[in-house]
PDB file of N, CA and C in Angstrom:
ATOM      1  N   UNK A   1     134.120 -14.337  19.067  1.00  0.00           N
ATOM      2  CA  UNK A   1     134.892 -14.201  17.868  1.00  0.00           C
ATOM      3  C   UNK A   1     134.673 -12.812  17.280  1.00  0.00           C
ATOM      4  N   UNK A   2     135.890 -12.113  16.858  1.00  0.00           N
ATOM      5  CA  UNK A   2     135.579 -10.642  16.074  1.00  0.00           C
ATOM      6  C   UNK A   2     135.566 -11.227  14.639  1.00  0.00           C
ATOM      7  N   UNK A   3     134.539 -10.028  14.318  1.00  0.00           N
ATOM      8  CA  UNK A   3     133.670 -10.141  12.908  1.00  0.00           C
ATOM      9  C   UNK A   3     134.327  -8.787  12.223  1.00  0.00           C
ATOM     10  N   UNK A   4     134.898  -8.824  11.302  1.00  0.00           N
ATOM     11  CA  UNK A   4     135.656  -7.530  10.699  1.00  0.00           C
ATOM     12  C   UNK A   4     135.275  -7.857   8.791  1.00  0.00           C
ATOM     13  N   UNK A   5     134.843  -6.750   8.726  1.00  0.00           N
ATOM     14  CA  UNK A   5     134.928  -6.327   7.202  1.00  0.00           C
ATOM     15  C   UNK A   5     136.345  -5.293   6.323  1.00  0.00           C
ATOM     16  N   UNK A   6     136.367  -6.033   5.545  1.00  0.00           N
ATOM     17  CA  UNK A   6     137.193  -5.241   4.791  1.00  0.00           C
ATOM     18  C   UNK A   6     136.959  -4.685   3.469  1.00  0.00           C
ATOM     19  N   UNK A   7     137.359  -3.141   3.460  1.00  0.00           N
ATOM     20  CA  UNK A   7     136.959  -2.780   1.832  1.00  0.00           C
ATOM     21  C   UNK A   7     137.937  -2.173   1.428  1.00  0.00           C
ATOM     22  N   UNK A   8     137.643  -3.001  -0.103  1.00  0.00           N
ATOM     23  CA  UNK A   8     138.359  -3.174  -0.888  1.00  0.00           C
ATOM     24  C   UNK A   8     139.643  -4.160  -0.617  1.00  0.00           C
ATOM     25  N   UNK A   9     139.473  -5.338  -0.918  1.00  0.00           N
ATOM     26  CA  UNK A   9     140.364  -6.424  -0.625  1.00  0.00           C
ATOM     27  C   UNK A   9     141.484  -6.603  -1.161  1.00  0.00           C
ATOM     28  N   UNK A  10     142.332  -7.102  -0.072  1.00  0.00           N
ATOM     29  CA  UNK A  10     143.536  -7.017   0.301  1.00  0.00           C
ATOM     30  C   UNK A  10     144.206  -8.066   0.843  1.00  0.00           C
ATOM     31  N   UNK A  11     144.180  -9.166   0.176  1.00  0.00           N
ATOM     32  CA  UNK A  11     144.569 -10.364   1.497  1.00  0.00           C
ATOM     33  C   UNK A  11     145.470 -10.464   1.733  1.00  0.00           C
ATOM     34  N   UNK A  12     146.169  -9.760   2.147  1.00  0.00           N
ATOM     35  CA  UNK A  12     147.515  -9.448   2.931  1.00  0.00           C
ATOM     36  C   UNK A  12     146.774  -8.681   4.083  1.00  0.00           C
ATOM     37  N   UNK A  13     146.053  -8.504   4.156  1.00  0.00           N
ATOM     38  CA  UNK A  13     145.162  -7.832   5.380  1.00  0.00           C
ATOM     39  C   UNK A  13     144.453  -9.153   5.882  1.00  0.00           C
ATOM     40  N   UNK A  14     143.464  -9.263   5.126  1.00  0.00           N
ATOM     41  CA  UNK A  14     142.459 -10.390   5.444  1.00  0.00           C
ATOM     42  C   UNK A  14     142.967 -11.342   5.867  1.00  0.00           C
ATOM     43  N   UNK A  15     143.693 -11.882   5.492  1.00  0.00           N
ATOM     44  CA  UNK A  15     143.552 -13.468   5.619  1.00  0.00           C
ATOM     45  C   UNK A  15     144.595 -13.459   7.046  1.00  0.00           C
ATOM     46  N   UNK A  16     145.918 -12.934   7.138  1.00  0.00           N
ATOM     47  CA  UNK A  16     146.097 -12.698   8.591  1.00  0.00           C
ATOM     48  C   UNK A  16     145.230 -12.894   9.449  1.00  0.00           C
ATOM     49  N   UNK A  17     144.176 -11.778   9.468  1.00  0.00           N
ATOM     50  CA  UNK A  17     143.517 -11.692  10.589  1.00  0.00           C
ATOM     51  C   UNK A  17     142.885 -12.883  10.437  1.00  0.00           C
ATOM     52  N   UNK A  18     142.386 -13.560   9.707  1.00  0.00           N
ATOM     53  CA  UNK A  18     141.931 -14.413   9.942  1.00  0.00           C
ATOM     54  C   UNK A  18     142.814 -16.138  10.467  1.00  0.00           C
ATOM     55  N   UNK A  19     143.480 -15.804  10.438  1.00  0.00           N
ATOM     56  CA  UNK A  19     144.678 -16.987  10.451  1.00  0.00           C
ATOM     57  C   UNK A  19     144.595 -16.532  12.381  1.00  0.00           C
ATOM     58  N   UNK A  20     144.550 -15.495  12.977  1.00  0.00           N
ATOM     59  CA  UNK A  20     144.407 -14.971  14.309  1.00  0.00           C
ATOM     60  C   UNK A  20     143.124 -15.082  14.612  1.00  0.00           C
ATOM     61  N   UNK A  21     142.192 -15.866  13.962  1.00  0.00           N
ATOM     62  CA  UNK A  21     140.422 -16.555  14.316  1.00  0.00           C
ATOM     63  C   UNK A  21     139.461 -15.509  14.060  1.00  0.00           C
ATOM     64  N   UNK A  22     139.973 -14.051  13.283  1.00  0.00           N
ATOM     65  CA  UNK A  22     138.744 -13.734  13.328  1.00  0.00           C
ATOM     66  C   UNK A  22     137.770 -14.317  11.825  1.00  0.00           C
ATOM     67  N   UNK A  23     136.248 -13.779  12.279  1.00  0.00           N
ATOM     68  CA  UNK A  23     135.787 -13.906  10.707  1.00  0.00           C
ATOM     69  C   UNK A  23     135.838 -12.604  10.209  1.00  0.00           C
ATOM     70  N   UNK A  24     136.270 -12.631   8.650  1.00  0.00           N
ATOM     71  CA  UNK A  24     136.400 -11.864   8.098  1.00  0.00           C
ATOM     72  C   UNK A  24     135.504 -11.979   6.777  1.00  0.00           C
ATOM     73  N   UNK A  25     135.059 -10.505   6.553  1.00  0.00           N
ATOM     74  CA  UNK A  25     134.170 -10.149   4.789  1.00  0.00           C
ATOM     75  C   UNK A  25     135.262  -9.688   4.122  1.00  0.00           C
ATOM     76  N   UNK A  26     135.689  -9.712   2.939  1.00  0.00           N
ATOM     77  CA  UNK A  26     136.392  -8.795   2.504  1.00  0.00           C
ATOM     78  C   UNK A  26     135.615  -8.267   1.016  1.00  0.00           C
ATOM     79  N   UNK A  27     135.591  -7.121   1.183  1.00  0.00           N
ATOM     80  CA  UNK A  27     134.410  -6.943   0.167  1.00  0.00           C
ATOM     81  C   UNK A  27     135.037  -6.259  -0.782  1.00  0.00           C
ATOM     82  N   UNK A  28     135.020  -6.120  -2.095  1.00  0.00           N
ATOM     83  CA  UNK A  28     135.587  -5.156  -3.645  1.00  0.00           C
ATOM     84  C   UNK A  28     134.257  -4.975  -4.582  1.00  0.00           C
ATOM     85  N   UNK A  29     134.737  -4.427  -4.984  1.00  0.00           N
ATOM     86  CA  UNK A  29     133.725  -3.921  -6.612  1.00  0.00           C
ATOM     87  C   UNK A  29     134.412  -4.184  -7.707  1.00  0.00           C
ATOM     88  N   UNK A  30     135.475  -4.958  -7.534  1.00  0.00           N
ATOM     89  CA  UNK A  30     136.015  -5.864  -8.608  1.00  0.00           C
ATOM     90  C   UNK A  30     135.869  -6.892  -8.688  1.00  0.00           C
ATOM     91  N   UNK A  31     135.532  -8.036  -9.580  1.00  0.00           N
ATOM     92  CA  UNK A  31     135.071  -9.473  -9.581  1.00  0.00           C
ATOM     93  C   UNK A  31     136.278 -10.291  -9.723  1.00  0.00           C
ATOM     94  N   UNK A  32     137.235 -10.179 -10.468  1.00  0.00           N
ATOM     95  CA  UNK A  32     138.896 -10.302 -10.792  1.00  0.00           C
ATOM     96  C   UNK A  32     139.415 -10.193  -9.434  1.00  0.00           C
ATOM     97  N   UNK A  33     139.515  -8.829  -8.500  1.00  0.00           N
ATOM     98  CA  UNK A  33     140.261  -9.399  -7.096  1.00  0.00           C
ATOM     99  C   UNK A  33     139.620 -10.304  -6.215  1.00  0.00           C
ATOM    100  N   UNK A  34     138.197 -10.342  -6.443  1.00  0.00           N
ATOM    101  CA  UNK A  34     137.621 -11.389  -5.402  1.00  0.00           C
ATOM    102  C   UNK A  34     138.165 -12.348  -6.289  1.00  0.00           C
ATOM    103  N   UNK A  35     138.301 -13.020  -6.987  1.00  0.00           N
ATOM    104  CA  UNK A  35     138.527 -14.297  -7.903  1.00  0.00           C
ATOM    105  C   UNK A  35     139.931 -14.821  -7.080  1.00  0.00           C
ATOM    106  N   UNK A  36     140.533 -13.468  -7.281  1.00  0.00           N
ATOM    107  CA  UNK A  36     142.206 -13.798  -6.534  1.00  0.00           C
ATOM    108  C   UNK A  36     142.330 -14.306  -5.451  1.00  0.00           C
ATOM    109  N   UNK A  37     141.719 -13.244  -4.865  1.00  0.00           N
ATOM    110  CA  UNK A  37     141.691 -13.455  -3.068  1.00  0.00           C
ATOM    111  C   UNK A  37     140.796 -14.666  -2.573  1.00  0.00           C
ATOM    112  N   UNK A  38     139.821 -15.072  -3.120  1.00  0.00           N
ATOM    113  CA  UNK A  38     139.010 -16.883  -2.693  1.00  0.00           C
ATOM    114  C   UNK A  38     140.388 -17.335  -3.278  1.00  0.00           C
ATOM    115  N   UNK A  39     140.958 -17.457  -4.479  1.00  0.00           N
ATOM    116  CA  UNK A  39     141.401 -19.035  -5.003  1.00  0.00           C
ATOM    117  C   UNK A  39     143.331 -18.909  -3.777  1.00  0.00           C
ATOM    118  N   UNK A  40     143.214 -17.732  -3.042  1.00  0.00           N
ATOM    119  CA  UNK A  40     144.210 -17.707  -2.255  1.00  0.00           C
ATOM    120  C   UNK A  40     144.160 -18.058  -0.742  1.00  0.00           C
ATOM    121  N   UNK A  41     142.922 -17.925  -0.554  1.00  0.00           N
ATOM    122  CA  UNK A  41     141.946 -18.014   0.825  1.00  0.00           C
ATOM    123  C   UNK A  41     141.592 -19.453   1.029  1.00  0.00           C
ATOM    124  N   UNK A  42     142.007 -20.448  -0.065  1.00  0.00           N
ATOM    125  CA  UNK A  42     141.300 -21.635  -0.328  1.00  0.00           C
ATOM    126  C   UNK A  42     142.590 -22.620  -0.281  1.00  0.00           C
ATOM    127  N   UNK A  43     143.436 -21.982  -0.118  1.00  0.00           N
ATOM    128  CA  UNK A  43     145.115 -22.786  -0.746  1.00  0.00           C
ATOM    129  C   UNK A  43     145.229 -23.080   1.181  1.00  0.00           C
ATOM    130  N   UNK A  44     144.434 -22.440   1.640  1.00  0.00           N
ATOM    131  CA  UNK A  44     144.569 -22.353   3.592  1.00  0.00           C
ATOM    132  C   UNK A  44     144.037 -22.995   4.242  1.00  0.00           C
ATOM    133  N   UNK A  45     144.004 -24.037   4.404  1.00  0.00           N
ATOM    134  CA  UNK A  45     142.647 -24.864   5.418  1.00  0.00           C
ATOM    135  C   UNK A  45     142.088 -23.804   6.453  1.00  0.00           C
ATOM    136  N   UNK A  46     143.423 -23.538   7.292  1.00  0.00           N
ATOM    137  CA  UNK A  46     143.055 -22.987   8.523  1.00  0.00           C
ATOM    138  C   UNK A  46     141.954 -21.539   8.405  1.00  0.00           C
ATOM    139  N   UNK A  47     142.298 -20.704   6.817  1.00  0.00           N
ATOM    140  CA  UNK A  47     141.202 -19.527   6.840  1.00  0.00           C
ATOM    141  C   UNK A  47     140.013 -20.012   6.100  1.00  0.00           C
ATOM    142  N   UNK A  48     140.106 -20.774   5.045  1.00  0.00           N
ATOM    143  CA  UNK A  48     139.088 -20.683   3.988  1.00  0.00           C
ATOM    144  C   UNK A  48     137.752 -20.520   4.404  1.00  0.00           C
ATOM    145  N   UNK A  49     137.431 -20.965   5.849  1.00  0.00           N
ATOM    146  CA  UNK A  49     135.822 -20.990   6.518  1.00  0.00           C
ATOM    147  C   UNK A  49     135.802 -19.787   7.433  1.00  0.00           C
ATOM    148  N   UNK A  50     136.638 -18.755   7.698  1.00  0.00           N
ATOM    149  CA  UNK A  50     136.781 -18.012   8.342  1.00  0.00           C
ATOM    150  C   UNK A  50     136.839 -16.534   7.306  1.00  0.00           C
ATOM    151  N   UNK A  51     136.979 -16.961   6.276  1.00  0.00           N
ATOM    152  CA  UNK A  51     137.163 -15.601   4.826  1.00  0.00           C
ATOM    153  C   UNK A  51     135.680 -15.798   4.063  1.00  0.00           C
ATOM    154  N   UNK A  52     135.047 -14.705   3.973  1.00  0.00           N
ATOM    155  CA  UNK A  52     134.121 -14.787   2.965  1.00  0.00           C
ATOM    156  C   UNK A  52     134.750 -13.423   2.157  1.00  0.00           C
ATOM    157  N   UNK A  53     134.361 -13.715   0.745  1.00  0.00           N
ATOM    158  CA  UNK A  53     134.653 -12.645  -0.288  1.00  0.00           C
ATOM    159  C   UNK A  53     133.330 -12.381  -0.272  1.00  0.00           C
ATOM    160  N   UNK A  54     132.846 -10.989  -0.814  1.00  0.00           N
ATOM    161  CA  UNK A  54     131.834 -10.342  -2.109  1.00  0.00           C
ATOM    162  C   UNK A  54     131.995  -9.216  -2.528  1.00  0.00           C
ATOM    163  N   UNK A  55     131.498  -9.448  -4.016  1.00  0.00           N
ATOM    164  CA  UNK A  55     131.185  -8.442  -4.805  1.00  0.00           C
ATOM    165  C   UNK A  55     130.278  -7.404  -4.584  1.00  0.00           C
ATOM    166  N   UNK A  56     130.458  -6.412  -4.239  1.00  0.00           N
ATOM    167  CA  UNK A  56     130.069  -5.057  -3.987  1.00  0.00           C
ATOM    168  C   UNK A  56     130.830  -4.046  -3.409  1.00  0.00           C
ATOM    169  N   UNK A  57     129.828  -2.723  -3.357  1.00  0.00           N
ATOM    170  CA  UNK A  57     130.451  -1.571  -2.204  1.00  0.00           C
ATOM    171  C   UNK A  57     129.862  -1.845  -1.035  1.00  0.00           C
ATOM    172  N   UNK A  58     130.482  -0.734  -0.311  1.00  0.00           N
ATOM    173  CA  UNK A  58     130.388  -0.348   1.605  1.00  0.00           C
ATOM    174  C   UNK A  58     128.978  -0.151   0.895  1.00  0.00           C
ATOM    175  N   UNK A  59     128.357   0.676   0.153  1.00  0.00           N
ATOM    176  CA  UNK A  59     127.193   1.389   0.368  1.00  0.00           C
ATOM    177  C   UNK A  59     126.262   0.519  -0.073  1.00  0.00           C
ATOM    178  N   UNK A  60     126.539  -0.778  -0.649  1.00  0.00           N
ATOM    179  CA  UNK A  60     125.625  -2.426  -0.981  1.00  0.00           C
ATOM    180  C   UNK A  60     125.357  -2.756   0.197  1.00  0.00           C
ATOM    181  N   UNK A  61     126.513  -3.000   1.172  1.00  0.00           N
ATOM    182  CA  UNK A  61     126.107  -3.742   2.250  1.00  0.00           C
ATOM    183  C   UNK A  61     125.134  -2.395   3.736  1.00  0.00           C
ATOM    184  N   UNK A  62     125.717  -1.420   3.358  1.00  0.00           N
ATOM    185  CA  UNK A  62     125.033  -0.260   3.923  1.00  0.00           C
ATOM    186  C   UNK A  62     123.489  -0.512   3.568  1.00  0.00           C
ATOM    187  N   UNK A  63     122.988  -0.503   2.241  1.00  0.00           N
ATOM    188  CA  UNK A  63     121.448  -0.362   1.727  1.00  0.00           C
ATOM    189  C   UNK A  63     120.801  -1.579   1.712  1.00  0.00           C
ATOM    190  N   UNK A  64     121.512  -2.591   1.992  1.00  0.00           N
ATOM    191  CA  UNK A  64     120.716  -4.215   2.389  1.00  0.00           C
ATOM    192  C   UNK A  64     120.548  -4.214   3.855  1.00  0.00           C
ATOM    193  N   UNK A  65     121.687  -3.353   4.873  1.00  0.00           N
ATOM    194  CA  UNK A  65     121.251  -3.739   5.983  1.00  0.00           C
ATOM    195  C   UNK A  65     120.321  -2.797   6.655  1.00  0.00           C
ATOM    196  N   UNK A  66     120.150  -1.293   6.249  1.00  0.00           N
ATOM    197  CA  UNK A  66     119.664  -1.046   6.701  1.00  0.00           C
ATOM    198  C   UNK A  66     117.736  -1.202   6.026  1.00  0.00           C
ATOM    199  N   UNK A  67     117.634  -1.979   5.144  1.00  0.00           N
ATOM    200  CA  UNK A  67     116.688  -2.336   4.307  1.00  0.00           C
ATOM    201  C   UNK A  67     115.955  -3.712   5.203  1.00  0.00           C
ATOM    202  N   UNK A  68     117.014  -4.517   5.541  1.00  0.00           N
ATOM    203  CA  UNK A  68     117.033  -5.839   6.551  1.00  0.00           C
ATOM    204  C   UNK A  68     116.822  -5.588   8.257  1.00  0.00           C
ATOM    205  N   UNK A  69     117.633  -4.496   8.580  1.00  0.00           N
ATOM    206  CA  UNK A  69     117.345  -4.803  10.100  1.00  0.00           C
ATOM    207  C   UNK A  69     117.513  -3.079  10.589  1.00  0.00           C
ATOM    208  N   UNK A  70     116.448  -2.369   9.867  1.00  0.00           N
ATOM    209  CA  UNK A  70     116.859  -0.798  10.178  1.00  0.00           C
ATOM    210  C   UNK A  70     117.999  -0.695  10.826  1.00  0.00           C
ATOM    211  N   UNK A  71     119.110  -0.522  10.063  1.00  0.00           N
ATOM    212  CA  UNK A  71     120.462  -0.347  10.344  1.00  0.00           C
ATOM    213  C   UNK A  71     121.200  -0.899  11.497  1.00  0.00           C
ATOM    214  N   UNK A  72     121.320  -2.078  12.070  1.00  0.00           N
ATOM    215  CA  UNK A  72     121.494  -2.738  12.929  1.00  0.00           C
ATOM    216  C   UNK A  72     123.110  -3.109  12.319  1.00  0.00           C
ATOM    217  N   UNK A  73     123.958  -2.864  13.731  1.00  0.00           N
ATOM    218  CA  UNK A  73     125.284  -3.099  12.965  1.00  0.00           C
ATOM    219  C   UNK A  73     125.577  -4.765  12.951  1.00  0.00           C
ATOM    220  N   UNK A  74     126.446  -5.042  11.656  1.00  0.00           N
ATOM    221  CA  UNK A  74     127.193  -6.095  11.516  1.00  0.00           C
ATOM    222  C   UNK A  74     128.429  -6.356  11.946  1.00  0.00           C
ATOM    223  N   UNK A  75     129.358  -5.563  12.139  1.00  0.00           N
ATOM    224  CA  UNK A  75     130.605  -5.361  12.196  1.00  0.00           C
ATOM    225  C   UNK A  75     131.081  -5.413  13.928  1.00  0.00           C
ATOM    226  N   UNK A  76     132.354  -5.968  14.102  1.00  0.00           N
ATOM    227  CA  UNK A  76     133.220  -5.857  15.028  1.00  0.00           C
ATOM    228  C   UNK A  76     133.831  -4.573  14.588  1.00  0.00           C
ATOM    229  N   UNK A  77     134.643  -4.282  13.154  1.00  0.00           N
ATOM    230  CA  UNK A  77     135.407  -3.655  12.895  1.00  0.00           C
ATOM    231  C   UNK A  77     134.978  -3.262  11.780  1.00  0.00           C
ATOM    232  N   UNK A  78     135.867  -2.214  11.209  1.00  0.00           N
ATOM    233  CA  UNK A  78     135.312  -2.394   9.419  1.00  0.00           C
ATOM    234  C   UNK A  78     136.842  -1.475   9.087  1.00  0.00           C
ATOM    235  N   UNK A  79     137.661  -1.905   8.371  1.00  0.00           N
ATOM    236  CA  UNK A  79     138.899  -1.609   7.751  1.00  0.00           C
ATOM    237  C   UNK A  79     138.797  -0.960   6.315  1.00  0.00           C
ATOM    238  N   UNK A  80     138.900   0.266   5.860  1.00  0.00           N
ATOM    239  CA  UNK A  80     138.790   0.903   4.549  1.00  0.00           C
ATOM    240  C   UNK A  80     140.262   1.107   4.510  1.00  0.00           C
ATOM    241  N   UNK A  81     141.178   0.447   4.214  1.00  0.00           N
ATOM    242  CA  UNK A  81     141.974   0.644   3.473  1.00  0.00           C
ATOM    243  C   UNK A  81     142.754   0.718   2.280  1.00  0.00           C
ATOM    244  N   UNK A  82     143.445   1.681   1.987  1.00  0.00           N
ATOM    245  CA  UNK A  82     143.762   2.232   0.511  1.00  0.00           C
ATOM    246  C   UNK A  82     142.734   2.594   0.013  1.00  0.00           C
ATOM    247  N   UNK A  83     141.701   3.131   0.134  1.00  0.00           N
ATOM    248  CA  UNK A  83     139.997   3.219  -0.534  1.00  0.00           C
ATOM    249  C   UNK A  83     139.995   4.405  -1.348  1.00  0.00           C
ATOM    250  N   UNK A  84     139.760   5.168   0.097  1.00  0.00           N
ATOM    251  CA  UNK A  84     139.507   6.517   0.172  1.00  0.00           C
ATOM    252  C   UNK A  84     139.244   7.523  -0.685  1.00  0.00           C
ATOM    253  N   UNK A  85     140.505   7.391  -1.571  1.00  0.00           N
ATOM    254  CA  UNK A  85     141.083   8.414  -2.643  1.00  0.00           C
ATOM    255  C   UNK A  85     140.575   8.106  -3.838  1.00  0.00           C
ATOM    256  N   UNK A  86     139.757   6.719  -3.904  1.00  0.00           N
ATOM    257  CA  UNK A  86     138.645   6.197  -5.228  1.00  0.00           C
ATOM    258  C   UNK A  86     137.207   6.523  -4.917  1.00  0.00           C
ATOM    259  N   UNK A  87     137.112   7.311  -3.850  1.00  0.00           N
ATOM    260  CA  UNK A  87     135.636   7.244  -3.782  1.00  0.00           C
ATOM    261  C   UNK A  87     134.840   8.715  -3.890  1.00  0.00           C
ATOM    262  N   UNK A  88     133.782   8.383  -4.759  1.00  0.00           N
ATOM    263  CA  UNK A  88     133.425  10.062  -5.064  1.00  0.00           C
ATOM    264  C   UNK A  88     132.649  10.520  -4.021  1.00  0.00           C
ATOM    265  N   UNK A  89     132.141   9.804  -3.416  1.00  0.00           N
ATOM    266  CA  UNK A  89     131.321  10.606  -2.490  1.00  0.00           C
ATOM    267  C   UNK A  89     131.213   9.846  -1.332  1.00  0.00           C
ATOM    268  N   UNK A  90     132.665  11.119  -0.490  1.00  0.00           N
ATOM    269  CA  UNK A  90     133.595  10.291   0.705  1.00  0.00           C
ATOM    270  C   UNK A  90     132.486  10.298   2.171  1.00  0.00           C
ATOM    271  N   UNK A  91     131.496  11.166   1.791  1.00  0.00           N
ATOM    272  CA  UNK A  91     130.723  11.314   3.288  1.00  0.00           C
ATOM    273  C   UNK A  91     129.784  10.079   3.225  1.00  0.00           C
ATOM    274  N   UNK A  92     129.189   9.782   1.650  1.00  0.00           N
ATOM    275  CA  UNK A  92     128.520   8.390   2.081  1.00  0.00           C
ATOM    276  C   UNK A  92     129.201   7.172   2.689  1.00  0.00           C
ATOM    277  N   UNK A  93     130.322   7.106   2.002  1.00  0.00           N
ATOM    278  CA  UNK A  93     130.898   6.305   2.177  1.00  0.00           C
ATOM    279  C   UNK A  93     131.743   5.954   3.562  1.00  0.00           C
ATOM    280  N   UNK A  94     131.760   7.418   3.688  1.00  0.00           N
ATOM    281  CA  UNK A  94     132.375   6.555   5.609  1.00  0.00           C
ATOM    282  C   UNK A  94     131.158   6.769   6.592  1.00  0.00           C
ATOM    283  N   UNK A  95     129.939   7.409   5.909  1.00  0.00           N
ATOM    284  CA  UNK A  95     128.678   7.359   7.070  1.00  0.00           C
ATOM    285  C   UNK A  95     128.225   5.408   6.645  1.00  0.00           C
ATOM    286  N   UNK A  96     127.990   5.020   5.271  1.00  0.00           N
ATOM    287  CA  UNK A  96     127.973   3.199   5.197  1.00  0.00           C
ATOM    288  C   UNK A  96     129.092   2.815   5.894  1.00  0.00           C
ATOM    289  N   UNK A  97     130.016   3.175   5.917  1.00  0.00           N
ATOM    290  CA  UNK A  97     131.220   2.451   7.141  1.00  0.00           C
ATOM    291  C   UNK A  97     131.202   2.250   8.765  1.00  0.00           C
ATOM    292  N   UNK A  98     130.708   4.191   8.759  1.00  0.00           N
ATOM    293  CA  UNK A  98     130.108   3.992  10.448  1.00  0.00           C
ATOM    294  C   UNK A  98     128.843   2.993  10.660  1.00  0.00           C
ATOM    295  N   UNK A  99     127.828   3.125   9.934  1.00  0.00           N
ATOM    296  CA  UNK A  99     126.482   1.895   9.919  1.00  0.00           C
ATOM    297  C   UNK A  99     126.565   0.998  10.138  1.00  0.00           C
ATOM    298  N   UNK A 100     128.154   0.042   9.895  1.00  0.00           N
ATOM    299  CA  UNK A 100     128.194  -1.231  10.089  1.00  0.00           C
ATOM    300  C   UNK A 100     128.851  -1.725  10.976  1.00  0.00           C
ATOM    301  N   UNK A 101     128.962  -0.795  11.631  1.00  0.00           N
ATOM    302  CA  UNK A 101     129.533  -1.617  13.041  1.00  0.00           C
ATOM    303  C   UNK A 101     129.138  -0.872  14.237  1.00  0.00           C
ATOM    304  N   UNK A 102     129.243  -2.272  15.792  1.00  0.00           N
ATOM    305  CA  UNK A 102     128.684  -1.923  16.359  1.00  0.00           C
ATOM    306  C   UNK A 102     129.071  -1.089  17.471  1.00  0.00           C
ATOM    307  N   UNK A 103     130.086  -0.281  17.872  1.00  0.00           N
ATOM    308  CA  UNK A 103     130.429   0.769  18.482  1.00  0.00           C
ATOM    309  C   UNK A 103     131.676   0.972  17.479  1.00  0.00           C
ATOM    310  N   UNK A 104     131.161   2.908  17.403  1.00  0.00           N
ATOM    311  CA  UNK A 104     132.242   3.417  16.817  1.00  0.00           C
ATOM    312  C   UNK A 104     133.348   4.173  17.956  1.00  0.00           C
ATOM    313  N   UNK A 105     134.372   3.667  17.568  1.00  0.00           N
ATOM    314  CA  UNK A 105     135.572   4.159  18.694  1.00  0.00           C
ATOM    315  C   UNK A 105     136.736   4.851  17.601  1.00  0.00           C
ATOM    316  N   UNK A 106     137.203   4.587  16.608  1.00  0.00           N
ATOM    317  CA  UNK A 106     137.787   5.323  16.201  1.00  0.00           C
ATOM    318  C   UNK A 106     138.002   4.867  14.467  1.00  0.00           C
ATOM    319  N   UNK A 107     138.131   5.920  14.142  1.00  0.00           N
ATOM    320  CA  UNK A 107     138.133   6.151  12.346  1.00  0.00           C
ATOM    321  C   UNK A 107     139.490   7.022  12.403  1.00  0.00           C
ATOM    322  N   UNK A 108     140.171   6.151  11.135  1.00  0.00           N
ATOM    323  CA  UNK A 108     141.722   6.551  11.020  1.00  0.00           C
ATOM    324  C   UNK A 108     141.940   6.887   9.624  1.00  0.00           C
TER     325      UNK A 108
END
């Protein structure tokens, strides 16, 4: 099964893929879109166990994992879309992106 994260959530992204079996994170730093995206993720039999939401950044799950398993990747994939252009400091943020997964093949 592919394991894909998403930042900054989008379930028009997410939940697709997941409806196609993968598991999916979809992660925000807003508490209001995660609110959205579970009570929409939940209306689905087929995703609701296949979608996890949380509250945080790339660079939360970046500093727990590499805190947890000296940087050992989590990820099949990791999707930053629409992000980019909100983030102040773009090199951390796509070096926590590369961290979490486990071969990097391409960044778009």
């Amino acid at each position: 099964m592919v394991s894909l994260v998403f930042l900054f959530v989008f379930h028009a992204v997410c939940q697709p893929l997941a409806r196609l079996g993968a598991e999916v994170n979809g992660i925000d730093a807003s508490a209001e879109l995660i609110k959205v995206a579970e009570w929409h993720a939940n209306m689905d039999d087929t995703i609701k166990s296949r979608v996890k939401y949380q509250i945080c950044a790339v660079e939360d799950l970046y500093n727990s994992n590499k805190t947890a398993s000296e940087s050992v990747p989590l990820y099949d994939g990791v999707v930053a879309s629409e992000i980019i252009e909100h983030v102040s400091d773009t090199e951390l943020f796509v070096n926590a992106c590369c961290s979490l997964v486990k071969v990097i093949f391409c960044i778009s």
